[in-house]
PDB file of N, CA and C in Angstrom:
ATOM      1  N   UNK A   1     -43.994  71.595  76.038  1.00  0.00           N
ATOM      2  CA  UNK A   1     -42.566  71.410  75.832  1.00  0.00           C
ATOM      3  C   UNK A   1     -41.819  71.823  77.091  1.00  0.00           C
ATOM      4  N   UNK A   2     -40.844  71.053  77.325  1.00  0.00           N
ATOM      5  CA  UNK A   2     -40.091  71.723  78.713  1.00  0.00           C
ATOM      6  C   UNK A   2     -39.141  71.908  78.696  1.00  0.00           C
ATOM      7  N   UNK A   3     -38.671  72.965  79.233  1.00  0.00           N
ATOM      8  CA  UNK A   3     -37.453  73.617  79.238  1.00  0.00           C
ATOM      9  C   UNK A   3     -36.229  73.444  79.442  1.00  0.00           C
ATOM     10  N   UNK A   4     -35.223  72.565  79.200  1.00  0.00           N
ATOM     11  CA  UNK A   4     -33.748  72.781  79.636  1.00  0.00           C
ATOM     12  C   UNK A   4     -33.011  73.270  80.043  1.00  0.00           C
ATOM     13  N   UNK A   5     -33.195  73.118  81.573  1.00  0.00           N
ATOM     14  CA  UNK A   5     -32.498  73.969  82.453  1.00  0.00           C
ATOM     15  C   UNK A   5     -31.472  73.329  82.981  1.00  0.00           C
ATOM     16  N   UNK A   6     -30.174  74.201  82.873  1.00  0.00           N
ATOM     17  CA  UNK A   6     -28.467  73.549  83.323  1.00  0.00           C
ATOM     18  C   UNK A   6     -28.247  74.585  84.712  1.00  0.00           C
ATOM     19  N   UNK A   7     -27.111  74.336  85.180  1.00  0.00           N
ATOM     20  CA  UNK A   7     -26.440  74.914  86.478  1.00  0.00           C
ATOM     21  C   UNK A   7     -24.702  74.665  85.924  1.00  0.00           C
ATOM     22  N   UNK A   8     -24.003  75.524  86.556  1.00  0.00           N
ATOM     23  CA  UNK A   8     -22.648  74.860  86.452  1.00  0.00           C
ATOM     24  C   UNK A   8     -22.209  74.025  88.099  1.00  0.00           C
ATOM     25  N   UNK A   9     -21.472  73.308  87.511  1.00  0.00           N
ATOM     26  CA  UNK A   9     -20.940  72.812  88.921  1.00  0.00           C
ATOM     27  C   UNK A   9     -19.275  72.967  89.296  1.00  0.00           C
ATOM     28  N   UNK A  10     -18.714  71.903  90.006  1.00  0.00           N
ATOM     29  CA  UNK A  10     -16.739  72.458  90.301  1.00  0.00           C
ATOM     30  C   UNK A  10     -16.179  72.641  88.686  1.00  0.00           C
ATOM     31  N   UNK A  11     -15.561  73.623  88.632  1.00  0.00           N
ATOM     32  CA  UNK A  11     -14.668  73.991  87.535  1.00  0.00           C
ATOM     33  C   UNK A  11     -15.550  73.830  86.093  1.00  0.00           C
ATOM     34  N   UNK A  12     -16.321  74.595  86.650  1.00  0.00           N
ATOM     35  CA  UNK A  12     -17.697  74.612  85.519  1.00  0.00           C
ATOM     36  C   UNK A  12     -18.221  73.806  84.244  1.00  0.00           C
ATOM     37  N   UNK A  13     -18.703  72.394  85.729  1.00  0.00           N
ATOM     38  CA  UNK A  13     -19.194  71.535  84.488  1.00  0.00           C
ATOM     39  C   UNK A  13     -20.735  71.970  84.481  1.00  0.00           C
ATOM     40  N   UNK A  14     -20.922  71.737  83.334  1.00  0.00           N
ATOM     41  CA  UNK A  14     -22.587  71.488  83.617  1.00  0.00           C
ATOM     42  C   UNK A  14     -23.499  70.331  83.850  1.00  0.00           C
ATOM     43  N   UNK A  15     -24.609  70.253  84.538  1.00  0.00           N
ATOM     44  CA  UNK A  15     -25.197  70.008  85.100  1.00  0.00           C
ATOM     45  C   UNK A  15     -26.706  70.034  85.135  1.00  0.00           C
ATOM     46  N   UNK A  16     -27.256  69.150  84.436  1.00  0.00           N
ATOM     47  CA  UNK A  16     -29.050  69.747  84.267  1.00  0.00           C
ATOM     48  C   UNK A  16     -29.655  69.613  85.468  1.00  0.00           C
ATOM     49  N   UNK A  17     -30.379  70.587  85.804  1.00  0.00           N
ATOM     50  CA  UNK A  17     -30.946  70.972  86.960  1.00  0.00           C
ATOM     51  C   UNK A  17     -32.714  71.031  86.553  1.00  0.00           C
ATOM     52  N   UNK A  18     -33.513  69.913  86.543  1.00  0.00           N
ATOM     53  CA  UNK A  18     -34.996  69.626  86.210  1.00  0.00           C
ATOM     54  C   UNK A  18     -35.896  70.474  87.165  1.00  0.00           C
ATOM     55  N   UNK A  19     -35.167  71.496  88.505  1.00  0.00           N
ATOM     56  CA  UNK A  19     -36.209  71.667  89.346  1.00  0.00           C
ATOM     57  C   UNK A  19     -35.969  73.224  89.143  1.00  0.00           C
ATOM     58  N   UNK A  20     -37.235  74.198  88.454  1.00  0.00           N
ATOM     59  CA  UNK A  20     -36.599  75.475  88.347  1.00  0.00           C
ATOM     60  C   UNK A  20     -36.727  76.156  89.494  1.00  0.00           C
ATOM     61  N   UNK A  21     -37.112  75.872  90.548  1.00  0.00           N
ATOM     62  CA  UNK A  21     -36.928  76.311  91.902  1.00  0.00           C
ATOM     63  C   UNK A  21     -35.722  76.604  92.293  1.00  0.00           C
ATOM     64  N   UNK A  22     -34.665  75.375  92.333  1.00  0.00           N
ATOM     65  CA  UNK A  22     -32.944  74.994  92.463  1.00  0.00           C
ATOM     66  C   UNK A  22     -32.439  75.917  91.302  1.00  0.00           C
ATOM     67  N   UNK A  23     -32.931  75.636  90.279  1.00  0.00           N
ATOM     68  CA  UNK A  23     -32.313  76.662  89.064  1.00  0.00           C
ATOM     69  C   UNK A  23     -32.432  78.044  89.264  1.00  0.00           C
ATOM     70  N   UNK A  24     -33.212  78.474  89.757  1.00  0.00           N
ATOM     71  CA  UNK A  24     -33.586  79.824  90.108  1.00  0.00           C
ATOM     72  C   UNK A  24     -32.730  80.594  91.637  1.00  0.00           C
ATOM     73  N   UNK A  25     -32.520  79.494  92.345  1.00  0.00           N
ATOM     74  CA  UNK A  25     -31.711  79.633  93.382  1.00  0.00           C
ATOM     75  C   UNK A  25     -30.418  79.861  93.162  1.00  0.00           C
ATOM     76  N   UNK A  26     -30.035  78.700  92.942  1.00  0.00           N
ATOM     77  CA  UNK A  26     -28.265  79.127  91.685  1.00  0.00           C
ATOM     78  C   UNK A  26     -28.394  80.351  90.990  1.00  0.00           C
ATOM     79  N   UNK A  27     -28.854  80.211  90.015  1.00  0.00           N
ATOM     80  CA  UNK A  27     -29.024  81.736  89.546  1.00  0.00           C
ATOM     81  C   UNK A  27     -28.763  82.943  90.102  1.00  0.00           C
ATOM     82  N   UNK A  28     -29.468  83.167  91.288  1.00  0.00           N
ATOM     83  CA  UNK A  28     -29.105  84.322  92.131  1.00  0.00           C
ATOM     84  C   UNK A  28     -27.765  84.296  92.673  1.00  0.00           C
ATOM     85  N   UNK A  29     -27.728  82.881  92.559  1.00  0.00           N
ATOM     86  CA  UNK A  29     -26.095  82.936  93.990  1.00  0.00           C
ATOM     87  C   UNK A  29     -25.143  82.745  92.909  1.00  0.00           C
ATOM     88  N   UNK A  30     -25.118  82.437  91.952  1.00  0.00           N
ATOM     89  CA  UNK A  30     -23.732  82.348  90.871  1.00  0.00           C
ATOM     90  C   UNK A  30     -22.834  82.917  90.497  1.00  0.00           C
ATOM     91  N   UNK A  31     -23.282  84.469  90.885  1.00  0.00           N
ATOM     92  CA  UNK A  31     -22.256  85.679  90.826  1.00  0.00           C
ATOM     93  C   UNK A  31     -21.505  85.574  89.699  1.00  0.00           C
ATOM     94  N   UNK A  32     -20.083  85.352  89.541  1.00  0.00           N
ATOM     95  CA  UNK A  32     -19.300  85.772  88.531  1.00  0.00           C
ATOM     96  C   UNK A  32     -19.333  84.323  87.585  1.00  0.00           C
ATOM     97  N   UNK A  33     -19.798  83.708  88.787  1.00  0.00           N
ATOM     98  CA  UNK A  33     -19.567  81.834  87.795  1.00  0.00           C
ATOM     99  C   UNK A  33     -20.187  81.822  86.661  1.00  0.00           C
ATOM    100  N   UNK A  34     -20.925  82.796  86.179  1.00  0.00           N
ATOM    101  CA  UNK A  34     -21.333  82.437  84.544  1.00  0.00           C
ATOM    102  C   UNK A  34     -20.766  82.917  84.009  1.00  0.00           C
ATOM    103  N   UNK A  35     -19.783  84.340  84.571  1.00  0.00           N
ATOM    104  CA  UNK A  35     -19.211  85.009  83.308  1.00  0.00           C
ATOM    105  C   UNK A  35     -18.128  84.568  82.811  1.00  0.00           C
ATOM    106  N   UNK A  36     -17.997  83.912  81.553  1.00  0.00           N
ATOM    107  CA  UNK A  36     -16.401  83.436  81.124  1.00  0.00           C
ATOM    108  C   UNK A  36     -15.493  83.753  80.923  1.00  0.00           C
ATOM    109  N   UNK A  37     -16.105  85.066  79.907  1.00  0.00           N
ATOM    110  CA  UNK A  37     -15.032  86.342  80.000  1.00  0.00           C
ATOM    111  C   UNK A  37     -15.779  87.217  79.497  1.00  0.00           C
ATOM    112  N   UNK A  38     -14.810  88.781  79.785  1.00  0.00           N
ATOM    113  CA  UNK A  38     -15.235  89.875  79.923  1.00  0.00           C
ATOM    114  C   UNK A  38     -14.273  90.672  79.146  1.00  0.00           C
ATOM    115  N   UNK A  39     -14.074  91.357  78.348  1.00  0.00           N
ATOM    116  CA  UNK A  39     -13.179  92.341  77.515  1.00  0.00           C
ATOM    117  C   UNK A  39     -13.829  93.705  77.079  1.00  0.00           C
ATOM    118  N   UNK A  40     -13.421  94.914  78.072  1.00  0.00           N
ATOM    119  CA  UNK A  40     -13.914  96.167  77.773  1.00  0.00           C
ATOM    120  C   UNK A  40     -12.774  97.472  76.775  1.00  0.00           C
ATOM    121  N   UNK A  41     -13.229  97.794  76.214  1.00  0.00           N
ATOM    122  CA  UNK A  41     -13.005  98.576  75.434  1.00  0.00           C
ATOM    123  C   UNK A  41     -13.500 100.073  75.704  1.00  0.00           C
ATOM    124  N   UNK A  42     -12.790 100.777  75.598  1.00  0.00           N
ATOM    125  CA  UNK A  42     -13.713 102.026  74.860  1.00  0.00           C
ATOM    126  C   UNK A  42     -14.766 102.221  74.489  1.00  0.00           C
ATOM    127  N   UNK A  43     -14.840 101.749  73.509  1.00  0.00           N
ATOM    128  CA  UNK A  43     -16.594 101.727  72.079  1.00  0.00           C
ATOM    129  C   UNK A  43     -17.262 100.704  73.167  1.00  0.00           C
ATOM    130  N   UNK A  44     -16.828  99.607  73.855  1.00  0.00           N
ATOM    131  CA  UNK A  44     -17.495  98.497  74.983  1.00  0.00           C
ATOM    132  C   UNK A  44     -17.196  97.985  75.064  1.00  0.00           C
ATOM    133  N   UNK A  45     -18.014  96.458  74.919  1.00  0.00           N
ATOM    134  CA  UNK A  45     -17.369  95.341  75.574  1.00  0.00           C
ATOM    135  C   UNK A  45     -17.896  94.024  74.397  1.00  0.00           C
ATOM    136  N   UNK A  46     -16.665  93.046  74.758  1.00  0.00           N
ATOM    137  CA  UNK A  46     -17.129  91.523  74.133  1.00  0.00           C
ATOM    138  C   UNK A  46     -17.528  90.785  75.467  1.00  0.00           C
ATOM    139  N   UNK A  47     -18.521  90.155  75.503  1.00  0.00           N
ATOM    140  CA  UNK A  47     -18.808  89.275  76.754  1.00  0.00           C
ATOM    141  C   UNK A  47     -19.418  87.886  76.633  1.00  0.00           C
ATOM    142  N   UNK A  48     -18.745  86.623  76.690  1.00  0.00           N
ATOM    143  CA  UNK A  48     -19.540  85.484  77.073  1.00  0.00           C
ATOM    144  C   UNK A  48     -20.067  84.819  78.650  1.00  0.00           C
ATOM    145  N   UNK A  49     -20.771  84.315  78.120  1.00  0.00           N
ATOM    146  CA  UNK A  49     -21.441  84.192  79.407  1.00  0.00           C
ATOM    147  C   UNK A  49     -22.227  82.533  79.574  1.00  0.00           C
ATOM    148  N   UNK A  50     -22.532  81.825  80.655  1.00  0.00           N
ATOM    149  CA  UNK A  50     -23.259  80.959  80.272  1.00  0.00           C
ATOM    150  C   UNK A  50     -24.583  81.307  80.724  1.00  0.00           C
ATOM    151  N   UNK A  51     -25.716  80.604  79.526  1.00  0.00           N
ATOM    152  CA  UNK A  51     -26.819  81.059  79.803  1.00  0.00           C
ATOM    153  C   UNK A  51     -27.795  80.614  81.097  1.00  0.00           C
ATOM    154  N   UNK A  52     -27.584  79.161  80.905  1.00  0.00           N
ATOM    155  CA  UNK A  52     -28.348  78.245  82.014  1.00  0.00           C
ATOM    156  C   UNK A  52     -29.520  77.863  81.503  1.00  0.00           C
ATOM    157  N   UNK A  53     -30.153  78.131  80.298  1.00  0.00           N
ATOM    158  CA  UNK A  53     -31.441  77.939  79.181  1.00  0.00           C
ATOM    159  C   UNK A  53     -30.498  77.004  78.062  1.00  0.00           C
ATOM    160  N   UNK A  54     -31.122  75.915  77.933  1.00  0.00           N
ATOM    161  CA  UNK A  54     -31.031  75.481  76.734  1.00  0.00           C
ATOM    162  C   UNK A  54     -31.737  76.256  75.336  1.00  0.00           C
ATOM    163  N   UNK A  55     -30.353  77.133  74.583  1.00  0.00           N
ATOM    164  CA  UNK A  55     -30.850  77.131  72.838  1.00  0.00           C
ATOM    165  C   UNK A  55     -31.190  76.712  72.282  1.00  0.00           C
ATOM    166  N   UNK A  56     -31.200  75.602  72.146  1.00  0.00           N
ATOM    167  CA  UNK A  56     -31.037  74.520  71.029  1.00  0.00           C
ATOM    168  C   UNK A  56     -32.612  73.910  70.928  1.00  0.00           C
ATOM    169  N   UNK A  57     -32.951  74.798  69.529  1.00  0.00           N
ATOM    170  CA  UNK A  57     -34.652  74.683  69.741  1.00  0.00           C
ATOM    171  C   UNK A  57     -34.702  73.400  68.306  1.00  0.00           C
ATOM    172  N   UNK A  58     -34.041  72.400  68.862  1.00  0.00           N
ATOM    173  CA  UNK A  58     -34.372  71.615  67.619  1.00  0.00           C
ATOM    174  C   UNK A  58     -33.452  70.211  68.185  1.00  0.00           C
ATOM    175  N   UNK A  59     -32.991  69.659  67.268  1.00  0.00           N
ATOM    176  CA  UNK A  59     -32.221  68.351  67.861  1.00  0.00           C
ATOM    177  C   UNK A  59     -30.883  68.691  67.885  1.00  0.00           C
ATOM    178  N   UNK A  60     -30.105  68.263  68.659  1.00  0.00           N
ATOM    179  CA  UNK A  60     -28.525  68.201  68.911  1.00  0.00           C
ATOM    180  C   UNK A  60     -28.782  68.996  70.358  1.00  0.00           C
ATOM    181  N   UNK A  61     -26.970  68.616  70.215  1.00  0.00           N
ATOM    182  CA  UNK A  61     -26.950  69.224  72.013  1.00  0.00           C
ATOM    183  C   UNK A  61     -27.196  70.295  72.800  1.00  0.00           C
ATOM    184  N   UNK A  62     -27.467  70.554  73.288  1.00  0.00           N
ATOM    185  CA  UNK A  62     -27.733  71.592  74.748  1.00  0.00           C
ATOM    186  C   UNK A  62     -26.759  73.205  73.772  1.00  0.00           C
ATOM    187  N   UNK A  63     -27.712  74.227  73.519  1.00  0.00           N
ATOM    188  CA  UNK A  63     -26.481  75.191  73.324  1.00  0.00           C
ATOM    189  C   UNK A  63     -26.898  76.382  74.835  1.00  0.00           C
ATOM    190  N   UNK A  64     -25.161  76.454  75.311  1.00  0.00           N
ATOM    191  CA  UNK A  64     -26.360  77.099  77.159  1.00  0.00           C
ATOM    192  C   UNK A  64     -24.870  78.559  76.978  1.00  0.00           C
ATOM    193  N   UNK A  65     -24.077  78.426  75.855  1.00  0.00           N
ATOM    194  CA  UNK A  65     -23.123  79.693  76.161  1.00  0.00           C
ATOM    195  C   UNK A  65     -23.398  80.710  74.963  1.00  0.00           C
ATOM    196  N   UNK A  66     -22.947  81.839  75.431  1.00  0.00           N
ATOM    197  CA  UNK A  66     -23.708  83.368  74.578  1.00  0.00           C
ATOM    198  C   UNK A  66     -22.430  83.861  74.465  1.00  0.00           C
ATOM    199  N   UNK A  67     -21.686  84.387  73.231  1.00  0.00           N
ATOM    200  CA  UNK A  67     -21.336  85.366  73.482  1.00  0.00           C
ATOM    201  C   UNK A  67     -21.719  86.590  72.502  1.00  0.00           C
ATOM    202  N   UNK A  68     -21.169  88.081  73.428  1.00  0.00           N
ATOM    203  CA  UNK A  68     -22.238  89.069  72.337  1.00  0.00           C
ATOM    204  C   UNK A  68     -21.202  90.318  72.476  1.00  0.00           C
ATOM    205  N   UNK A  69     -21.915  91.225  71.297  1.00  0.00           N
ATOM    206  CA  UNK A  69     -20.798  92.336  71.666  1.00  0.00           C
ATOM    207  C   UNK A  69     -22.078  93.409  71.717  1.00  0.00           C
ATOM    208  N   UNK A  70     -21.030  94.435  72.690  1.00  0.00           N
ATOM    209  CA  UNK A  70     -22.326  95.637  72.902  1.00  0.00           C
ATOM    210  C   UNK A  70     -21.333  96.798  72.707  1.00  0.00           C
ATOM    211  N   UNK A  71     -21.831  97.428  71.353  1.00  0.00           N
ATOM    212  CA  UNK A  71     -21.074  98.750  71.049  1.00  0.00           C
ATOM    213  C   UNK A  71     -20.075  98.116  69.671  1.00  0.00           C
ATOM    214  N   UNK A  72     -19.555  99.293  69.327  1.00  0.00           N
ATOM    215  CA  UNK A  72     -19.159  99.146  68.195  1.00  0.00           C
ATOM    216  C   UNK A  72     -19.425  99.240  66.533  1.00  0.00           C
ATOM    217  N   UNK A  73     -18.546  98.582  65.796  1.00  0.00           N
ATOM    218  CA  UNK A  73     -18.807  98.326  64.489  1.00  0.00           C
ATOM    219  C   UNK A  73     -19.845  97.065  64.333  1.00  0.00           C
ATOM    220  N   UNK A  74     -19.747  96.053  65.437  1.00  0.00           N
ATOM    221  CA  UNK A  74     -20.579  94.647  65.577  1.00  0.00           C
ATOM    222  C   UNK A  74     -21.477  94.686  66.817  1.00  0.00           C
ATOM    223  N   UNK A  75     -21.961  96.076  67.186  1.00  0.00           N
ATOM    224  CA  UNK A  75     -22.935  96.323  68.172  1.00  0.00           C
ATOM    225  C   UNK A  75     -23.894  94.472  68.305  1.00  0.00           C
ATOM    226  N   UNK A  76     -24.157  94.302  69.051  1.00  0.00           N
ATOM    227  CA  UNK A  76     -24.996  93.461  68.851  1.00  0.00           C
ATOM    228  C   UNK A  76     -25.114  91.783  68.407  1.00  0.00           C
ATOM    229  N   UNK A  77     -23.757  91.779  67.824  1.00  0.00           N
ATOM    230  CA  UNK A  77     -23.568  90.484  67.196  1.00  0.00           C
ATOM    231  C   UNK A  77     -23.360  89.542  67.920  1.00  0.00           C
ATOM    232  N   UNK A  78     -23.792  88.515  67.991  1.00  0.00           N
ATOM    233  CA  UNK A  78     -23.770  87.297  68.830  1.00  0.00           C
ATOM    234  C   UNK A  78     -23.693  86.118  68.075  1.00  0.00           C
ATOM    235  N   UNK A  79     -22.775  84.672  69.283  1.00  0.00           N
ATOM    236  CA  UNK A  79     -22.722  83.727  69.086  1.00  0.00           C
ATOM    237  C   UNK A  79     -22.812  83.426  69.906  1.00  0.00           C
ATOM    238  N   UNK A  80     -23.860  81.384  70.003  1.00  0.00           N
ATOM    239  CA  UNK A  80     -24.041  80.660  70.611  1.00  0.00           C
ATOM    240  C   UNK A  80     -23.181  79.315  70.307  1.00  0.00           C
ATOM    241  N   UNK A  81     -23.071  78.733  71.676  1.00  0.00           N
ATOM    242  CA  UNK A  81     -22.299  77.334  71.201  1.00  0.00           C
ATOM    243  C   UNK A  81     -22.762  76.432  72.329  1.00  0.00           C
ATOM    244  N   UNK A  82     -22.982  75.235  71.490  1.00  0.00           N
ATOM    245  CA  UNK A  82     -22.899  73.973  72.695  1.00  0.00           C
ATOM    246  C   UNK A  82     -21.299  73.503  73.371  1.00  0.00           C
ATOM    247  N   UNK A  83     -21.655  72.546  73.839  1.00  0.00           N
ATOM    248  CA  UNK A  83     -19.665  71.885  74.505  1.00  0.00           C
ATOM    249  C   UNK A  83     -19.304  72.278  75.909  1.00  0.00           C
ATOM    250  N   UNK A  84     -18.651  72.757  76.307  1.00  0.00           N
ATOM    251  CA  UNK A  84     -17.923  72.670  77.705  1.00  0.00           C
ATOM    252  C   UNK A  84     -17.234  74.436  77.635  1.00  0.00           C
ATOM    253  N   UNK A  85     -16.573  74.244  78.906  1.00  0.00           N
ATOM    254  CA  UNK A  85     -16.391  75.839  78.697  1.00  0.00           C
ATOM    255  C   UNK A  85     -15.516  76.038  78.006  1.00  0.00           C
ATOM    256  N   UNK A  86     -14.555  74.916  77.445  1.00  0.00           N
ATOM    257  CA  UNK A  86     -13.467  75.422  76.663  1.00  0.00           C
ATOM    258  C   UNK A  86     -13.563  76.013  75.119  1.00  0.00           C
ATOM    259  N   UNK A  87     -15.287  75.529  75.091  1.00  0.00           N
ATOM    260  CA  UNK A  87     -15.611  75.816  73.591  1.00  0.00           C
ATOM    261  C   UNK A  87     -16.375  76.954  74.218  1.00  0.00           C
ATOM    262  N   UNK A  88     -16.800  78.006  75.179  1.00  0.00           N
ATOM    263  CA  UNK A  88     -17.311  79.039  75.091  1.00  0.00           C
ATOM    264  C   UNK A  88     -16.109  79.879  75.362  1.00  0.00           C
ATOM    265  N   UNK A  89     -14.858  79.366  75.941  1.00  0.00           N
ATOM    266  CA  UNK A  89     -13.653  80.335  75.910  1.00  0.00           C
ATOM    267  C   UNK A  89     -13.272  80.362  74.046  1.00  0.00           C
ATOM    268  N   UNK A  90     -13.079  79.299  73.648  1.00  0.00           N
ATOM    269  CA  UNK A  90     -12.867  79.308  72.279  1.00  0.00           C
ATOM    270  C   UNK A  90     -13.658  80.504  70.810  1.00  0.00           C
ATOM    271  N   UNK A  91     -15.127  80.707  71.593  1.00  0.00           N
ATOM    272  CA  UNK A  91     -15.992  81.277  70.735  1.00  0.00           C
ATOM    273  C   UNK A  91     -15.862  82.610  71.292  1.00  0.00           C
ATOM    274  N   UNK A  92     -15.534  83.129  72.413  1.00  0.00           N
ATOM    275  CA  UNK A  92     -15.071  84.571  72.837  1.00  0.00           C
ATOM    276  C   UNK A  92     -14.245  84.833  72.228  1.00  0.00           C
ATOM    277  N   UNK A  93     -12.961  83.910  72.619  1.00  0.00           N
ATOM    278  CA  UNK A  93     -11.264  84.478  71.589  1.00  0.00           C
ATOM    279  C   UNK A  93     -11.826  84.702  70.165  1.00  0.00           C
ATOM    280  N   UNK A  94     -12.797  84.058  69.206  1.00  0.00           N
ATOM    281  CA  UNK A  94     -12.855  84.059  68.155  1.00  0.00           C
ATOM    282  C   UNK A  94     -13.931  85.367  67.564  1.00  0.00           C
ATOM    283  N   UNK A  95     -15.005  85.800  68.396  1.00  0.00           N
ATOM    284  CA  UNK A  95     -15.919  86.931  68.384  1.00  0.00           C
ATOM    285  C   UNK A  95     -14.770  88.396  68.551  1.00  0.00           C
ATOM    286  N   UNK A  96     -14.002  88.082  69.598  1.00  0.00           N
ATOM    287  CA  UNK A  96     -12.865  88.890  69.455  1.00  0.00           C
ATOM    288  C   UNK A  96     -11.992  89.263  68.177  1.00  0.00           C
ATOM    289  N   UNK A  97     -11.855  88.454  68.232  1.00  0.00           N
ATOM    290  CA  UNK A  97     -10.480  88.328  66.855  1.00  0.00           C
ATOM    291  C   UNK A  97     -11.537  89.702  66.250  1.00  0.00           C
ATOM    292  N   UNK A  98     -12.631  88.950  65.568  1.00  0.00           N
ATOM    293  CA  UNK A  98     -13.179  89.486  64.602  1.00  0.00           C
ATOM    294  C   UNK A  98     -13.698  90.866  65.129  1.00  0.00           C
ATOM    295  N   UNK A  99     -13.833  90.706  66.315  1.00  0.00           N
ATOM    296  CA  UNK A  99     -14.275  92.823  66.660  1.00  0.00           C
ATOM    297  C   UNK A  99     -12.987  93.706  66.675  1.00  0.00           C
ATOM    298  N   UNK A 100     -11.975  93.064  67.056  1.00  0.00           N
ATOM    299  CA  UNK A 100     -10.583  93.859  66.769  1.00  0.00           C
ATOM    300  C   UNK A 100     -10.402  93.970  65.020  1.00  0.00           C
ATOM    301  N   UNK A 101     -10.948  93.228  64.552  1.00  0.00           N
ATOM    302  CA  UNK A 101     -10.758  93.824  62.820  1.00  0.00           C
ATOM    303  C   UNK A 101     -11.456  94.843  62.203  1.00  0.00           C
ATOM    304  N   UNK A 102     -12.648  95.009  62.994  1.00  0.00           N
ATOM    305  CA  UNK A 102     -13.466  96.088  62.613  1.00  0.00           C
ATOM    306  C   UNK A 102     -13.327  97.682  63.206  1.00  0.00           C
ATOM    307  N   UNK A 103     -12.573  97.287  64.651  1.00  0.00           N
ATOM    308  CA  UNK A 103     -12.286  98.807  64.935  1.00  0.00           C
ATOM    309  C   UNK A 103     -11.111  99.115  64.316  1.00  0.00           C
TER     310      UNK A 103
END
């Protein structure tokens, strides 16, 4: 089985990248370009991120964004989503919402 490997490109589209050599290269040099957002707290943080691994261990589209929380009442809780970045900004605001209800 082979792996689904993405890159972002200008204004973070994605981009499947078949050579994990190139993927592995990006990787190092991407710096902040995966992180979508970042929200620290006290108790921690909510963070999405893009992964650059295809999730999606079954049929439908590419899922390559994470977001997770570390600390808290939802230590740990995570969501994945397929789409563009506006749907991994969308699934942060919304992991949010819901960790501000619990503290």
């Amino acid at each position: 089985m082979a792996v689904d490997l993405y890159i972002l490109g200008e204004n973070r589209n994605i981009i499947p990248c078949p050579n994990l050599f190139e993927w592995s290269a990006w990787l190092e040099t991407s710096g902040d370009l995966r992180q979508v957002k970042l929200d620290m707290f006290a108790w921690g943080r909510v963070s999405t991120v893009f992964l650059g691994i295809n999730h999606q261990w079954g049929e439908g589209p590419p899922i390559l964004w994470e977001t997770m929380v570390f600390g808290g009442p939802l230590d740990r809780k995570q969501d994945r989503c397929a789409g563009g970045i506006e749907q991994a900004e969308a699934m942060h605001e919304a992991m949010l919402a819901r960790v501000l209800l619990t503290v």
